[in-house]
C-alpha atoms as a PDB file:
ATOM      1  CA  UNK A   1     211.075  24.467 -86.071  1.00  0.00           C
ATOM      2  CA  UNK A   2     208.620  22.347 -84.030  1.00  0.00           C
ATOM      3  CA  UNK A   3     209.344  18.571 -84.307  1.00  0.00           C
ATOM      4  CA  UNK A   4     205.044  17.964 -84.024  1.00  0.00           C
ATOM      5  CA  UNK A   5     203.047  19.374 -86.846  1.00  0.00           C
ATOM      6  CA  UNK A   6     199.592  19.380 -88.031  1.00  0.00           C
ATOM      7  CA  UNK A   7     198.503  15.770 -89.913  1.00  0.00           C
ATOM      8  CA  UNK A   8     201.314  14.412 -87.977  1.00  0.00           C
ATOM      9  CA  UNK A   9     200.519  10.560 -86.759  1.00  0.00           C
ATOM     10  CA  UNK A  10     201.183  10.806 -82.809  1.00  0.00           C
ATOM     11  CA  UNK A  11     201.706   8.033 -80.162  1.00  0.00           C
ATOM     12  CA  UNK A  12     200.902   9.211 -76.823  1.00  0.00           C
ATOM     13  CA  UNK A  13     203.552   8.459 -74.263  1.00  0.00           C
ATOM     14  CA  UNK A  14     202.422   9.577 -70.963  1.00  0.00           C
ATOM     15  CA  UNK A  15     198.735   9.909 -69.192  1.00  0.00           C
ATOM     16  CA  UNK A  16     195.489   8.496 -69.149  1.00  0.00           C
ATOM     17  CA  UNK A  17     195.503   7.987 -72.715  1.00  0.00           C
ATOM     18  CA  UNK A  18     199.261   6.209 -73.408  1.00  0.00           C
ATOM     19  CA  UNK A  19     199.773   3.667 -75.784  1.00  0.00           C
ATOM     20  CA  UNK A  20     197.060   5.975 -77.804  1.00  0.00           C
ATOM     21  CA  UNK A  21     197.737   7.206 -81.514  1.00  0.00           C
ATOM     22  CA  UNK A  22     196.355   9.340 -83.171  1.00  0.00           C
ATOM     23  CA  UNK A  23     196.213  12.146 -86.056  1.00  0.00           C
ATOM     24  CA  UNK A  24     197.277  15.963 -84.987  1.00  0.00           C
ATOM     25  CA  UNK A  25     194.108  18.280 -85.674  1.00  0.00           C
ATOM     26  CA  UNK A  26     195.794  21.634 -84.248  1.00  0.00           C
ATOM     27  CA  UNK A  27     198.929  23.004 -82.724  1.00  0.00           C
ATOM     28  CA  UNK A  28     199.030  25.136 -80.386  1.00  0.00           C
ATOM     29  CA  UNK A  29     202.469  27.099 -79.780  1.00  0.00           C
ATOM     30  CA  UNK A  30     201.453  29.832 -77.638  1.00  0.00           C
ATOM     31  CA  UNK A  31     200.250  26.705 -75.056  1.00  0.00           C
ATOM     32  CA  UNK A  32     203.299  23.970 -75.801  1.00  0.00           C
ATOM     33  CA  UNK A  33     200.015  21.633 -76.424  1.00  0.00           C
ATOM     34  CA  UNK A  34     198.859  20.020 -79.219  1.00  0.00           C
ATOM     35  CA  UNK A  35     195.139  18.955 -80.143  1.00  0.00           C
ATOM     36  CA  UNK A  36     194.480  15.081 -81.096  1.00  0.00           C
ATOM     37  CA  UNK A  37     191.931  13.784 -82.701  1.00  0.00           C
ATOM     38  CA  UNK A  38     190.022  10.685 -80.109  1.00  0.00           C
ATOM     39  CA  UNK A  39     192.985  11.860 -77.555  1.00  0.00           C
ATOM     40  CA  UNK A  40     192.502  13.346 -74.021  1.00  0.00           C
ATOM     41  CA  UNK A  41     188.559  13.133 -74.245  1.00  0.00           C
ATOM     42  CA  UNK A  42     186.647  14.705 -71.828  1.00  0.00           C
ATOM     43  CA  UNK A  43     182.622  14.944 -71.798  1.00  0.00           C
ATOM     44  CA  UNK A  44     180.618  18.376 -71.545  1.00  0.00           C
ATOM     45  CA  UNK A  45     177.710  19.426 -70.678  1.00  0.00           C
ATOM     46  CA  UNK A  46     175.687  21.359 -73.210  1.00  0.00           C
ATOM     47  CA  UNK A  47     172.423  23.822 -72.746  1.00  0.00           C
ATOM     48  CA  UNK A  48     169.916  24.002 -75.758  1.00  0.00           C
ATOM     49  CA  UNK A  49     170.689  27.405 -77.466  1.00  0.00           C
ATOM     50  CA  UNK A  50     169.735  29.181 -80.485  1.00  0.00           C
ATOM     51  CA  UNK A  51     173.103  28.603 -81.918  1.00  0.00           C
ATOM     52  CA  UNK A  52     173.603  24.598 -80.981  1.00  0.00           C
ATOM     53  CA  UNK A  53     170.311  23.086 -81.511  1.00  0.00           C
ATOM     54  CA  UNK A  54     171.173  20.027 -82.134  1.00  0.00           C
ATOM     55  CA  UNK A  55     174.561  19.708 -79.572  1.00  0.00           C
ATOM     56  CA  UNK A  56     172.521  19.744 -76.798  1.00  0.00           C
ATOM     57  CA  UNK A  57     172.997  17.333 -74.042  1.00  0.00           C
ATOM     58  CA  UNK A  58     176.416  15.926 -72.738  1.00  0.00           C
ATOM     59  CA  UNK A  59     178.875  15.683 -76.058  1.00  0.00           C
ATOM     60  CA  UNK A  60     182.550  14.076 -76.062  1.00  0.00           C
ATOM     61  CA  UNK A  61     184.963  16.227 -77.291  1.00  0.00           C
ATOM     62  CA  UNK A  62     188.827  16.363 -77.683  1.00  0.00           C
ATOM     63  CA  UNK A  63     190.953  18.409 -75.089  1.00  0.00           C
ATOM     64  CA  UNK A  64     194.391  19.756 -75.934  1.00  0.00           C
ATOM     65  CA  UNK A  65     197.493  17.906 -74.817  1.00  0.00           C
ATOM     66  CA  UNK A  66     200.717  18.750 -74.208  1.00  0.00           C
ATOM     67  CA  UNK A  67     203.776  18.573 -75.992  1.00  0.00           C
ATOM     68  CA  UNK A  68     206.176  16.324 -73.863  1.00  0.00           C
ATOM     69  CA  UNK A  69     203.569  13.468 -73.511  1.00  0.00           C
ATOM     70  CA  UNK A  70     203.585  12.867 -77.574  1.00  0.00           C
ATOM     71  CA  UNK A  71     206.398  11.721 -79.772  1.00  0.00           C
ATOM     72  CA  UNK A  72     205.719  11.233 -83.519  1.00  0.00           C
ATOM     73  CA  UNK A  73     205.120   7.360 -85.254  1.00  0.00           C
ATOM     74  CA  UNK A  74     207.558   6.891 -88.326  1.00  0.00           C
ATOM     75  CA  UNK A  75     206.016   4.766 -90.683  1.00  0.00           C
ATOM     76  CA  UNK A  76     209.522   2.687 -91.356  1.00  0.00           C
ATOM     77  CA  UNK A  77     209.787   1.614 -87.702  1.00  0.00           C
ATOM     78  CA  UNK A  78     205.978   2.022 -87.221  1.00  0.00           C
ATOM     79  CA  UNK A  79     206.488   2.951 -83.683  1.00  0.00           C
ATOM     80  CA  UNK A  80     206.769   6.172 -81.859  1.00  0.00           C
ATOM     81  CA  UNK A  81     210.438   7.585 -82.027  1.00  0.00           C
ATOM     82  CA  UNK A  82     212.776  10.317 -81.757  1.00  0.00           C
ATOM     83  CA  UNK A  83     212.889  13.199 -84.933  1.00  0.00           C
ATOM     84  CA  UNK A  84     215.877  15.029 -86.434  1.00  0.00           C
ATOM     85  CA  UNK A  85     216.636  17.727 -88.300  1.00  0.00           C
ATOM     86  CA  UNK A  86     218.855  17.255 -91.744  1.00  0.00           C
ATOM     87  CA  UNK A  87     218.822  19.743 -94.333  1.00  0.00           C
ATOM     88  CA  UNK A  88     219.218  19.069 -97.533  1.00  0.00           C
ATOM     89  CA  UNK A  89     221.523  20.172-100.553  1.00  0.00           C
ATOM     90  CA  UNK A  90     219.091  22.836-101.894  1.00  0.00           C
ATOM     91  CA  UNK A  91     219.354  24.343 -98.072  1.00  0.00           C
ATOM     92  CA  UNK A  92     215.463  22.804 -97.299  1.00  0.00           C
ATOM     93  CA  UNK A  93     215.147  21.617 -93.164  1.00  0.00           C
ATOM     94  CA  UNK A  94     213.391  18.020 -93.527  1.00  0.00           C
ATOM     95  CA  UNK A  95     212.208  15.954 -90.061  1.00  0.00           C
ATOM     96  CA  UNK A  96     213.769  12.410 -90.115  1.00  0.00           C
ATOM     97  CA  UNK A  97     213.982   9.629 -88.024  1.00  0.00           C
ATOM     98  CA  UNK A  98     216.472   9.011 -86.027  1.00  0.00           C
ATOM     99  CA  UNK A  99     216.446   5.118 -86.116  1.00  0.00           C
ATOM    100  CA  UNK A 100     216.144   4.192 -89.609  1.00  0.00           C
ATOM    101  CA  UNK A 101     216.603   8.077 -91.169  1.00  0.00           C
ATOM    102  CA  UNK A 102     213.789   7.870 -93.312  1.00  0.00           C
ATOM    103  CA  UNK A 103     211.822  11.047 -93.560  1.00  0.00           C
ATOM    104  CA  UNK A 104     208.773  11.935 -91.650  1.00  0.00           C
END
């Protein structure tokens, strides 16, 4: 079970962008990186096609990050911190934090 998931609020730990939160957009397992949105932006350079009329011209957009340089914000502590696992009576895995063990 990952410990980042999609809608997840992230803090960003490590790089050009720490101190940085920010909402998860897209996981990517196959990579170990994770997509934030206003995270890791990088600008690109875009050619006037028939399919991006309007996108043409240098646009911002959001690069992928990886996993190790995020750790998830717990809205108790309201700070970036370390996740469990507990599982529950009726067998169900929930994520919870592992400084005031409310659930994430």
């Amino acid at each position: 079970m990952l410990r980042i998931k999609k809608n997840d609020i992230v803090a960003v730990i490590a790089g050009k962008d720490k101190g940085k939160q920010g909402r998860v957009i897209q996981v990517l397992v196959a990579e170990n990186r994770v997509l934030v949105e206003g995270i890791n932006q990088v600008k690109k350079h875009r050619r006037r096609t028939q399919q991006n009329q309007q996108h043409a011209g240098i646009v911002q957009m959001d690069r992928p990050i990886a996993f190790s340089n995020l750790m998830v914000v717990c809205k108790g502590c309201n700070g970036p911190v370390r996740t469990a696992f507990l599982v529950q009576k009726d067998n169900t895995k929930t994520r919870v934090c592992k400084k005031c063990n409310e659930p994430i």
